[in-house]
Protein backbone atom coordinates (compact mmCIF):
# COMPACT_ATOMS: atom_id res chain seq x y z
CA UNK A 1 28.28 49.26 23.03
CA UNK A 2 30.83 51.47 20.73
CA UNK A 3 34.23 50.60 21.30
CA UNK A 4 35.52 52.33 18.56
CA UNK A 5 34.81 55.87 18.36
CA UNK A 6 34.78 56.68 14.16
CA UNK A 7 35.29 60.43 15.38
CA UNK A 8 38.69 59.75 16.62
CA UNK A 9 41.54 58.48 14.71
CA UNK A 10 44.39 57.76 17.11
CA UNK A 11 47.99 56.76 15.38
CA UNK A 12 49.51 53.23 16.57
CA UNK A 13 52.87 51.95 16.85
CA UNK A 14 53.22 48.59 15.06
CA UNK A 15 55.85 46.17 16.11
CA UNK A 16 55.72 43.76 12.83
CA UNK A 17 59.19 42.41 13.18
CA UNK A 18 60.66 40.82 9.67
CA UNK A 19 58.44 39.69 7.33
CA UNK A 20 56.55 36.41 8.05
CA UNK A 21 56.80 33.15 5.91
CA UNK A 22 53.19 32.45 4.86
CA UNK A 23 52.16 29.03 2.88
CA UNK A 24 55.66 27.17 3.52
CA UNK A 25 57.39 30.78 2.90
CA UNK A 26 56.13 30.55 -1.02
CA UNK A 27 54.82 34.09 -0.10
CA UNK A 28 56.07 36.77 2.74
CA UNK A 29 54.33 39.89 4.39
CA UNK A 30 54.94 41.64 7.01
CA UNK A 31 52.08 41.22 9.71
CA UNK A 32 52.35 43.33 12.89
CA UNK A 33 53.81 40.66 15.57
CA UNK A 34 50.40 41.27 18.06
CA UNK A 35 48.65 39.10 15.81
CA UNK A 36 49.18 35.40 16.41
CA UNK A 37 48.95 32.42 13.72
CA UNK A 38 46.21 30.62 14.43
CA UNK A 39 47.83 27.21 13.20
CA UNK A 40 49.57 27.11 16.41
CA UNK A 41 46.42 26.48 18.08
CA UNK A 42 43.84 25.22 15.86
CA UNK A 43 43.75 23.41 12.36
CA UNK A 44 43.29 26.23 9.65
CA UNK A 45 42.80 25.11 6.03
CA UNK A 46 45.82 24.52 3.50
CA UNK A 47 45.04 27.41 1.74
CA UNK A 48 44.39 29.77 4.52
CA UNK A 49 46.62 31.72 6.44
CA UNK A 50 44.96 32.91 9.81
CA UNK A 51 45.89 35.83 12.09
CA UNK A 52 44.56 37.18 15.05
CA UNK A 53 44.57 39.66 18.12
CA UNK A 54 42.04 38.45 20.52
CA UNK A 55 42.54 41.58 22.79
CA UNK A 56 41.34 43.83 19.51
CA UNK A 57 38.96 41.45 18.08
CA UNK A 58 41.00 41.71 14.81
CA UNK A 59 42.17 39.46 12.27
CA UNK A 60 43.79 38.96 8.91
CA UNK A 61 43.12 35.70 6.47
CA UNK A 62 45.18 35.13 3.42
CA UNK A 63 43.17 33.21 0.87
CA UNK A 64 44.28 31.40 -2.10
CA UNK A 65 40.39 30.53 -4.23
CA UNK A 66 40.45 29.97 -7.48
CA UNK A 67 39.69 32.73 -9.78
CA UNK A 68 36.68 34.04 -9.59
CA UNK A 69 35.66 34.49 -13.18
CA UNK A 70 32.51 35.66 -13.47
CA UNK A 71 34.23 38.89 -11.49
CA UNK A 72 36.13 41.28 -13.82
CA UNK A 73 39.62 42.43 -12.60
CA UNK A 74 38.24 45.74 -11.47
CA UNK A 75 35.45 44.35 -9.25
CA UNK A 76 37.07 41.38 -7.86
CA UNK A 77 37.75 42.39 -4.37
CA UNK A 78 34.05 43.54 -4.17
CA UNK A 79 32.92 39.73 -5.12
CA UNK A 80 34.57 38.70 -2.19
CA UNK A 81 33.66 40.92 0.10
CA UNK A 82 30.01 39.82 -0.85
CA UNK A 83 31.65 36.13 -0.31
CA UNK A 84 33.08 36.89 2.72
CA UNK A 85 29.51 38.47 3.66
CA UNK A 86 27.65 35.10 2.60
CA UNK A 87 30.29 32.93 4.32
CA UNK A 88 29.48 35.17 7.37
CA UNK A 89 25.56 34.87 7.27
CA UNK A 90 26.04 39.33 7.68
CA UNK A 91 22.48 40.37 8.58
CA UNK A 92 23.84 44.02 7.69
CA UNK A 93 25.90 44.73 4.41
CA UNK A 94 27.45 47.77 3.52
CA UNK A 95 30.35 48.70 0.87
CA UNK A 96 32.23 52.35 1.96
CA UNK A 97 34.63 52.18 -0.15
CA UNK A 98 35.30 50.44 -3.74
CA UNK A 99 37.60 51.82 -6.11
CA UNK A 100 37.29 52.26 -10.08
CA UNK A 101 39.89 50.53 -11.82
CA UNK A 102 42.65 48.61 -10.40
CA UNK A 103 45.89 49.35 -9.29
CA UNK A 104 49.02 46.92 -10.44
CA UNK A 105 50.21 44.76 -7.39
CA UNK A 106 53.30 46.40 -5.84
CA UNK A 107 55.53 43.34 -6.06
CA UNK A 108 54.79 40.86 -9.18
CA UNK A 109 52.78 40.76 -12.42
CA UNK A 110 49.45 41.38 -11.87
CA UNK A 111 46.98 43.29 -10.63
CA UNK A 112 45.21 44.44 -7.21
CA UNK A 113 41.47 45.90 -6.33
CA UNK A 114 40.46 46.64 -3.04
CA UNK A 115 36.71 47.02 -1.34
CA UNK A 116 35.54 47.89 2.10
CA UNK A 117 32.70 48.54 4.08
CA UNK A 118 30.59 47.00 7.11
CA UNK A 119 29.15 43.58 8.12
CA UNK A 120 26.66 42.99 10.99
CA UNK A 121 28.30 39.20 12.04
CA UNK A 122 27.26 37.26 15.00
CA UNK A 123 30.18 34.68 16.22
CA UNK A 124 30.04 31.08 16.29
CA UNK A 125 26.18 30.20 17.08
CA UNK A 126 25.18 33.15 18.62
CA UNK A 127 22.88 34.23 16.76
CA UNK A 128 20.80 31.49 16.60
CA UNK A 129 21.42 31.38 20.66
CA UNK A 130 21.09 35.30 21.94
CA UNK A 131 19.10 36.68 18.23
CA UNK A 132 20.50 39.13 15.66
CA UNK A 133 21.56 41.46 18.27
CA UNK A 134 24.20 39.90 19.12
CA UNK A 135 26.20 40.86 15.57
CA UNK A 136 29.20 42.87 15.82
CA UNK A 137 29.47 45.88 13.01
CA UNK A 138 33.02 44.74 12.02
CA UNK A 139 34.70 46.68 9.31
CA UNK A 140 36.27 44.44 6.68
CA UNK A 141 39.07 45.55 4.40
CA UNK A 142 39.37 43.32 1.50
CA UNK A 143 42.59 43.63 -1.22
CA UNK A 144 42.04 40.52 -4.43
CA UNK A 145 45.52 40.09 -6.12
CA UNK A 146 45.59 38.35 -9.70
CA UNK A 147 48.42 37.14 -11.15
CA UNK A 148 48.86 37.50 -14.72
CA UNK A 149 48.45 33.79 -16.67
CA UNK A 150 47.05 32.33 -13.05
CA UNK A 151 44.18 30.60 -12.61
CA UNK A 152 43.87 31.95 -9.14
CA UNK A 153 42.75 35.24 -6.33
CA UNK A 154 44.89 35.56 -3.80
CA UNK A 155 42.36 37.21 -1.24
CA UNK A 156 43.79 39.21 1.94
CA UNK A 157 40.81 40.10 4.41
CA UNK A 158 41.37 42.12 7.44
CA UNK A 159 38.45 42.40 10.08
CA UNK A 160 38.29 44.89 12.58
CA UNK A 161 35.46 46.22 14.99
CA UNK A 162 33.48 49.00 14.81
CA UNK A 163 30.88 48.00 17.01
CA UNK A 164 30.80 44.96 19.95
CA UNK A 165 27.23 44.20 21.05
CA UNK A 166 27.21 43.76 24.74
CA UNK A 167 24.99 40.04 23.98
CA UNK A 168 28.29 38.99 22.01
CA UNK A 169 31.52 36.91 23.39
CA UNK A 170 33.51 39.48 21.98
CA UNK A 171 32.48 42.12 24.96
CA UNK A 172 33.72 40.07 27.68
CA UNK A 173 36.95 38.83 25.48
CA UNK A 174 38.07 42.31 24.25
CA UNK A 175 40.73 44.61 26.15
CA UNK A 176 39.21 48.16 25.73
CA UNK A 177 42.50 49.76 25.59
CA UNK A 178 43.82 47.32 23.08
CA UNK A 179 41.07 47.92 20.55
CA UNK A 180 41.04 52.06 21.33
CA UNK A 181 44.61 51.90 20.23
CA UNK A 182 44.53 49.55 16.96
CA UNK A 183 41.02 49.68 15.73
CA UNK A 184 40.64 53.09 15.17
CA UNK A 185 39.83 53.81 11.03
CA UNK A 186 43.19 55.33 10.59
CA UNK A 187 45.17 52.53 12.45
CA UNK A 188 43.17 49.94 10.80
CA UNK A 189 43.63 51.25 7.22
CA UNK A 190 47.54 51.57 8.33
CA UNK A 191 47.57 48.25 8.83
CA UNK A 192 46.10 47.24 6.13
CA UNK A 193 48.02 48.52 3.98
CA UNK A 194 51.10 47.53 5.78
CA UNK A 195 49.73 44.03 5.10
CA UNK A 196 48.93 44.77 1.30
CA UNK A 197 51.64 46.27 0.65
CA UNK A 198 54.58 43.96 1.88
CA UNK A 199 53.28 41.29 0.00
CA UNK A 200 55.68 39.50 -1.92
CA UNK A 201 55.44 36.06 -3.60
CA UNK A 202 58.46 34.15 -3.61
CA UNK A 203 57.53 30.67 -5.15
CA UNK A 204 55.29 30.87 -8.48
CA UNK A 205 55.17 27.06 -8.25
CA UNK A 206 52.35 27.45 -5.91
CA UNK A 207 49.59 28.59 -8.28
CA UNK A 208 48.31 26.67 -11.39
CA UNK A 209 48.86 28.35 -14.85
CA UNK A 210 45.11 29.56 -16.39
């Protein structure tokens, strides 16, 4: 079943309120207010930050990994996006978009890449329950920040639908007029970059020194 019509790229409105504390408020961004933190209702890793919109099927993580070093500045966004692919178990992998070079982060020393394309995921254990066809194509945006002199990637990864098979939870959970509005490619990318772009680290304490 297509929910989300590539062909059309509607605009969005996007409430994000002030900027929103994220690992004890060592780091801020501002994250459109529709998407709730997940730690309110479930246990999410220290080093995670989890937000989602159930009625769009979207969500952002923030992700502080250590460095990935065998990943040069320039491609490091498009190691995790294979990561994020593996920790997935994607049956479908596709990069659209990976820039050359990379681009200095818009609020501290360092620098930012950026990768995304498509992933065939199936949620929880349904694959093994209803078979590969019930994977969602989900479009995942992926920005890697390094800090100069850290030992560390700060990952952002937003995941949005492109495609809800009709065998997956996501059909019956989704509200159709939530996820015509936001998941669009042009509201999505928006978003994104609202995301990216706000970032701001406030507390270098949190990272260890390379």
């Amino acid at each position: 079943m297509d929910i989300v019509d590539d062909s059309e790229s509607q605009g969005c409105d996007m409430d994000t309120g002030p900027p929103r504390g994220l690992f004890g408020g060592a780091i801020t961004a501002l994250i459109p207010l529709r998407f709730k933190d997940v730690s309110q209702f479930r246990q999410v890793p220290d080093n995670q930050e989890v937000f989602v919109d159930a009625d769009a099927d979207q969500s952002f993580i923030i992700e502080i990994v250590e460095k990935a070093s065998e990943a040069s500045d320039m491609d490091a966004a498009k190691f995790h996006f294979h990561s994020i692919a593996h920790d997935n178990e994607a049956t479908e992998t596709i990069i659209e978009s990976a820039p050359d070079g990379n681009s200095l982060a818009p609020n501290f020393n360092g620098t930012r890449s950026i990768c995304i394309g498509r992933q065939r995921v199936s949620k929880y254990n349904e694959k093994e329950r209803r078979g590969v066809q019930s994977g969602n194509i989900i479009r995942v945006y992926v920005s890697c920040f390094r800090l100069t002199d850290v030992a560390t990637d700060i990952v952002i990864s937003f995941n949005s639908p492109v495609q809800i098979s009709n065998d997956s939870s996501s059909a019956r959970a989704v509200v159709a007029e939530s996820v015509a509005v936001h998941a669009t490619p042009d509201a999505a990318a928006n978003e994104f970059s609202l995301v990216t772009n706000s970032f701001f680290i406030r507390d270098m304490t949190l990272f260890q020194p390379e």
